[in-house]
N, C-alpha and C. Protein backbone atom coordinates (compact mmCIF):
# COMPACT_ATOMS: atom_id res chain seq x y z
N UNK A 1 0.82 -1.20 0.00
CA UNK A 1 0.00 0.00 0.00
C UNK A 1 0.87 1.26 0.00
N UNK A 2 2.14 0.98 0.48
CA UNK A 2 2.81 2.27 0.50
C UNK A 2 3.54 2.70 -0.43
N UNK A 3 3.37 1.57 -1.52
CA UNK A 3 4.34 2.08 -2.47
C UNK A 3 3.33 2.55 -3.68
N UNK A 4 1.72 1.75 -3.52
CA UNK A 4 1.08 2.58 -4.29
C UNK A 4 1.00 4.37 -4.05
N UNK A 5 0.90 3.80 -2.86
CA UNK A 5 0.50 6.00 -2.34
C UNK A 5 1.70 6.91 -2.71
N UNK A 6 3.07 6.09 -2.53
CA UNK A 6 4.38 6.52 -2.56
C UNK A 6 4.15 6.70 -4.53
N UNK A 7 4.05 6.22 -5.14
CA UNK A 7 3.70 6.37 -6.68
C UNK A 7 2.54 7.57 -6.59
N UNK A 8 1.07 7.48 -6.10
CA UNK A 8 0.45 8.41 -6.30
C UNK A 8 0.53 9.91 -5.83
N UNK A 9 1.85 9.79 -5.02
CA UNK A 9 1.75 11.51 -4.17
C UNK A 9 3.02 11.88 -4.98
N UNK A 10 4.26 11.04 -5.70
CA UNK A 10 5.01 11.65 -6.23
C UNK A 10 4.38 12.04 -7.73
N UNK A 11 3.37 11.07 -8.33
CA UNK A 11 2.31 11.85 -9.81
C UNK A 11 2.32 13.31 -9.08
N UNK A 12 1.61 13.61 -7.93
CA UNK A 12 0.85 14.82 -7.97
C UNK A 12 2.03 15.75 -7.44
N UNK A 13 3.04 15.62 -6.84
CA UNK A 13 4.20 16.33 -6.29
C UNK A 13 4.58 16.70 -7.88
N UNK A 14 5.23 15.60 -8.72
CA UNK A 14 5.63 16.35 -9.93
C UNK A 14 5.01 16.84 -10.85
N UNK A 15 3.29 16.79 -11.03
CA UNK A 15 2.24 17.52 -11.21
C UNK A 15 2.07 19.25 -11.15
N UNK A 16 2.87 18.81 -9.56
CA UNK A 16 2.74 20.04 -8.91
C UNK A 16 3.76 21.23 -9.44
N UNK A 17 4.95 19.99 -9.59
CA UNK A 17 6.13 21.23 -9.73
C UNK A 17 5.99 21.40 -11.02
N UNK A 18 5.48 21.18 -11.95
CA UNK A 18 5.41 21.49 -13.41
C UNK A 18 4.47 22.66 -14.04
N UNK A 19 3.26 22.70 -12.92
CA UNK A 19 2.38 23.72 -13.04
C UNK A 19 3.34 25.00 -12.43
N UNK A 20 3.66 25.02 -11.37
CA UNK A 20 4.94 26.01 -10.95
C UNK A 20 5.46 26.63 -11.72
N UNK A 21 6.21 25.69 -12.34
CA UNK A 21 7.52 26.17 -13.32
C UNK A 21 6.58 27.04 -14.11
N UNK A 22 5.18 26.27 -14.80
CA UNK A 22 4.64 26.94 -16.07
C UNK A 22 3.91 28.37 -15.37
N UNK A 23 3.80 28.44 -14.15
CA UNK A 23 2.85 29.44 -13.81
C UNK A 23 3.58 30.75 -13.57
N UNK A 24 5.37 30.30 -13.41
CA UNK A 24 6.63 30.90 -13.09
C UNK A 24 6.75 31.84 -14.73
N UNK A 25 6.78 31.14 -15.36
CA UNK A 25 7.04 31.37 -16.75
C UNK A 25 6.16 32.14 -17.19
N UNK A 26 4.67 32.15 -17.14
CA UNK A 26 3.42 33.25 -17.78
C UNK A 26 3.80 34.40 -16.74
N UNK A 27 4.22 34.03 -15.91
CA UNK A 27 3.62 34.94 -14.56
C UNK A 27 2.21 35.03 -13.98
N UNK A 28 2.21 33.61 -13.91
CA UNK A 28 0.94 33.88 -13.02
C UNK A 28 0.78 33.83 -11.49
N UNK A 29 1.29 34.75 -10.75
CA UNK A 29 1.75 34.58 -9.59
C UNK A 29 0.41 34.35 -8.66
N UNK A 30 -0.93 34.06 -8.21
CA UNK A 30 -1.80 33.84 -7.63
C UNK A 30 -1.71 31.84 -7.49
N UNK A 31 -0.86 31.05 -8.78
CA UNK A 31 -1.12 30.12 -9.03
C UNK A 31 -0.08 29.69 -8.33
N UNK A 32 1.48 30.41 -7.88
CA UNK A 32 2.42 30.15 -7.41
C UNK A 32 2.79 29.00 -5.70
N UNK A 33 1.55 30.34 -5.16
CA UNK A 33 1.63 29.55 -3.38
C UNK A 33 0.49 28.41 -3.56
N UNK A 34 -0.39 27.82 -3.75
CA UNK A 34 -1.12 26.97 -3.58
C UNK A 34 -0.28 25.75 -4.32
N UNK A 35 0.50 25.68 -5.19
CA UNK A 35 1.36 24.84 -5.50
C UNK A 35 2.40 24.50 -4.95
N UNK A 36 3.18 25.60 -3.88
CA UNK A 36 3.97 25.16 -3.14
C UNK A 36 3.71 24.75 -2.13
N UNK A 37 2.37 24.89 -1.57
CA UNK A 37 2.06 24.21 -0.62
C UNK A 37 1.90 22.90 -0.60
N UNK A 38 1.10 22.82 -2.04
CA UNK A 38 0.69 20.95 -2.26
C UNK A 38 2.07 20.35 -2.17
N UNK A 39 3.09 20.92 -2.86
CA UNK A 39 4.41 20.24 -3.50
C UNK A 39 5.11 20.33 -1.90
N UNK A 40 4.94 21.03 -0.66
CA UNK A 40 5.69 20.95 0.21
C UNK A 40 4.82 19.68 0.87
N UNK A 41 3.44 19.42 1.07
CA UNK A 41 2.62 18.42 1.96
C UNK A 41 3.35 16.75 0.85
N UNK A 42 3.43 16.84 -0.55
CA UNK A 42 3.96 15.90 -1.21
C UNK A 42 5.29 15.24 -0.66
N UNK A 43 5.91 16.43 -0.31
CA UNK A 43 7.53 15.76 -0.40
C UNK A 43 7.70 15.29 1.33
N UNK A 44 6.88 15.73 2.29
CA UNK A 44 6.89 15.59 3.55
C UNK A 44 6.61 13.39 3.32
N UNK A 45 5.15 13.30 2.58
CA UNK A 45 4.86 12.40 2.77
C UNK A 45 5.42 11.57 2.17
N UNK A 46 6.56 11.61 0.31
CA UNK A 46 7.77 10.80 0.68
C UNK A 46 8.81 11.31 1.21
N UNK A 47 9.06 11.75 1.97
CA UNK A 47 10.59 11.40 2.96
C UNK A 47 10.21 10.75 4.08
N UNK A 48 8.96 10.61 4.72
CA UNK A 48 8.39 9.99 5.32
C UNK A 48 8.18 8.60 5.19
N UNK A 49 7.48 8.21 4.26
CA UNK A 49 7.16 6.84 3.14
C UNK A 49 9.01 6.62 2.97
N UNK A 50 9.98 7.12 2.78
CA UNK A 50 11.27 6.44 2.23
C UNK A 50 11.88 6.61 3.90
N UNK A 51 11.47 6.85 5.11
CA UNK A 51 12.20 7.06 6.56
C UNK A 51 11.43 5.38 7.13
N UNK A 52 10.32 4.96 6.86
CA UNK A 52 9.64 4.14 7.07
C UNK A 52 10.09 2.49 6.48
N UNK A 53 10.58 3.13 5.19
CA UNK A 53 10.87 2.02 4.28
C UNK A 53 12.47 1.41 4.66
N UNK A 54 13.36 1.99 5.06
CA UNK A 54 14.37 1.97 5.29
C UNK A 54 15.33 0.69 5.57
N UNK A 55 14.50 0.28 6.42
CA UNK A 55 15.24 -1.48 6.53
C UNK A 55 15.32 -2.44 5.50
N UNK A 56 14.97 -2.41 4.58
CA UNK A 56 15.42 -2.80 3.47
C UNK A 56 15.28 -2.31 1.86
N UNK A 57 16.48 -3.04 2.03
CA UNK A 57 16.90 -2.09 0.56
C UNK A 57 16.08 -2.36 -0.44
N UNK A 58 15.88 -3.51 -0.54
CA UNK A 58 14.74 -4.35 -1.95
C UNK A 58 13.24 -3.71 -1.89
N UNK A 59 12.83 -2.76 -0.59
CA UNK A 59 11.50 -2.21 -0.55
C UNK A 59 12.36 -0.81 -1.09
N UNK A 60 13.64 -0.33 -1.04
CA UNK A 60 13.71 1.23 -0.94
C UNK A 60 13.62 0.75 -2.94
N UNK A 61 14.69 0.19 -3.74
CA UNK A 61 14.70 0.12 -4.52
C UNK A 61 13.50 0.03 -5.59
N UNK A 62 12.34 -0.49 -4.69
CA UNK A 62 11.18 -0.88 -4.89
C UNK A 62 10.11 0.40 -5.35
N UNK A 63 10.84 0.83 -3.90
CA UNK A 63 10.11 2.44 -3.82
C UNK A 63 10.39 3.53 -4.95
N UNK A 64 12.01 3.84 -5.09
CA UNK A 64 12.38 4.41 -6.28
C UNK A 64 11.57 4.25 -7.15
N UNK A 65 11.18 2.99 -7.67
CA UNK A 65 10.99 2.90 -9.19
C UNK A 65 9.64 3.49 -8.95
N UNK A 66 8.80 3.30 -7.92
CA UNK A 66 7.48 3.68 -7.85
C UNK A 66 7.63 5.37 -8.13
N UNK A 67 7.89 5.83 -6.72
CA UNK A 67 8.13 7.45 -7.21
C UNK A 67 8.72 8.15 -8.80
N UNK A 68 9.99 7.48 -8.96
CA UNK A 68 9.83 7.28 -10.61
C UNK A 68 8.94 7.18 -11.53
N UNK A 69 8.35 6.62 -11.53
CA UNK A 69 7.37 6.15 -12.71
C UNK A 69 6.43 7.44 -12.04
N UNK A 70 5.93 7.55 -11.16
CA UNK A 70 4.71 8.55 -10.49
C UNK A 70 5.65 9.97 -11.06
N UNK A 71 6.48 10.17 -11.10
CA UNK A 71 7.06 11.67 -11.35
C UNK A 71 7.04 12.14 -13.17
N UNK A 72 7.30 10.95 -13.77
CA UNK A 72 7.10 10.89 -14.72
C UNK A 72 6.03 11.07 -15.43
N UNK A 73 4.93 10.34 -14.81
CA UNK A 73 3.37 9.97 -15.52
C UNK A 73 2.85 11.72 -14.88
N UNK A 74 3.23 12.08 -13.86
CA UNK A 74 3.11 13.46 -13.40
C UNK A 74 3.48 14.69 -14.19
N UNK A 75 4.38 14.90 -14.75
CA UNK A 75 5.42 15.51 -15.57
C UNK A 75 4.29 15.80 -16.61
N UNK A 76 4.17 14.57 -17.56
CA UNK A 76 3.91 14.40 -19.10
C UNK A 76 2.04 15.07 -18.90
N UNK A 77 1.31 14.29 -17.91
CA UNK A 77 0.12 15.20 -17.40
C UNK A 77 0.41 16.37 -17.55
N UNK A 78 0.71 16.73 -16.88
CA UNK A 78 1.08 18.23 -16.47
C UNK A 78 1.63 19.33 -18.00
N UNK A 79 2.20 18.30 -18.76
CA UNK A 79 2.72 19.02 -19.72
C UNK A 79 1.47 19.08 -20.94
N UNK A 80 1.01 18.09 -20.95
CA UNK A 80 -0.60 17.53 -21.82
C UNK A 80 -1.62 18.53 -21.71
N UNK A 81 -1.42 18.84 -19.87
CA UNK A 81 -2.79 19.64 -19.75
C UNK A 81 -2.81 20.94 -19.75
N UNK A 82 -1.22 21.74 -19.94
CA UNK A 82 -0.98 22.97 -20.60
C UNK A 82 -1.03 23.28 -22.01
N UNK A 83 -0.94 22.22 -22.58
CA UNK A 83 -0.88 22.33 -23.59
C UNK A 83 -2.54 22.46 -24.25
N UNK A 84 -3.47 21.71 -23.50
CA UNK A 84 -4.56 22.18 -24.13
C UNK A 84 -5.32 23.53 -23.71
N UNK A 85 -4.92 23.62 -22.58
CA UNK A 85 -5.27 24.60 -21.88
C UNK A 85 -4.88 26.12 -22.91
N UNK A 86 -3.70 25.71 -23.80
CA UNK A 86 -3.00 27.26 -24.56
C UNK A 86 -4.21 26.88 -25.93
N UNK A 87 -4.37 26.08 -26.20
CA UNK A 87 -5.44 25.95 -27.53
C UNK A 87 -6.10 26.07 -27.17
């Protein structure tokens, strides 16, 4: 279970930081703090999820790939849904 959640909070953490960057870039500064907030409650809950996991390595390695893949599938969202958003 923790490595699903550990996959689903790093989607929305790198979700998060991608809207940032793009909101950095228009200047849309109203869009700025509500994203750093999500992206700060994200990263609390993995360093948490990877402080938990710790005793073994085959769950941390485990974990990586999860947050991986979640940062990724996060990213490309994030990049998809600006993009329709400008059309």
């Amino acid at each position: 279970m923790n490595y699903l959640l550990a996959f689903l909070v790093s989607l929305v953490y790198v979700h998060l930081k991608a809207r940032q960057q793009l909101a950095v870039v228009n200047m849309e500064f109203r869009r700025i703090m509500p994203n750093s907030l999500g992206m700060a409650a994200c990263e609390v809950f993995i360093l948490s999820t990877v402080v938990r996991t710790a005793d073994s390595f085959y769950g941390l390695i485990l974990l990586a790939l999860c947050i991986g893949l979640g940062a990724g599938i996060g990213c490309i969202a994030a990049m998809k849904l600006h993009q329709r958003r400008k059309t």
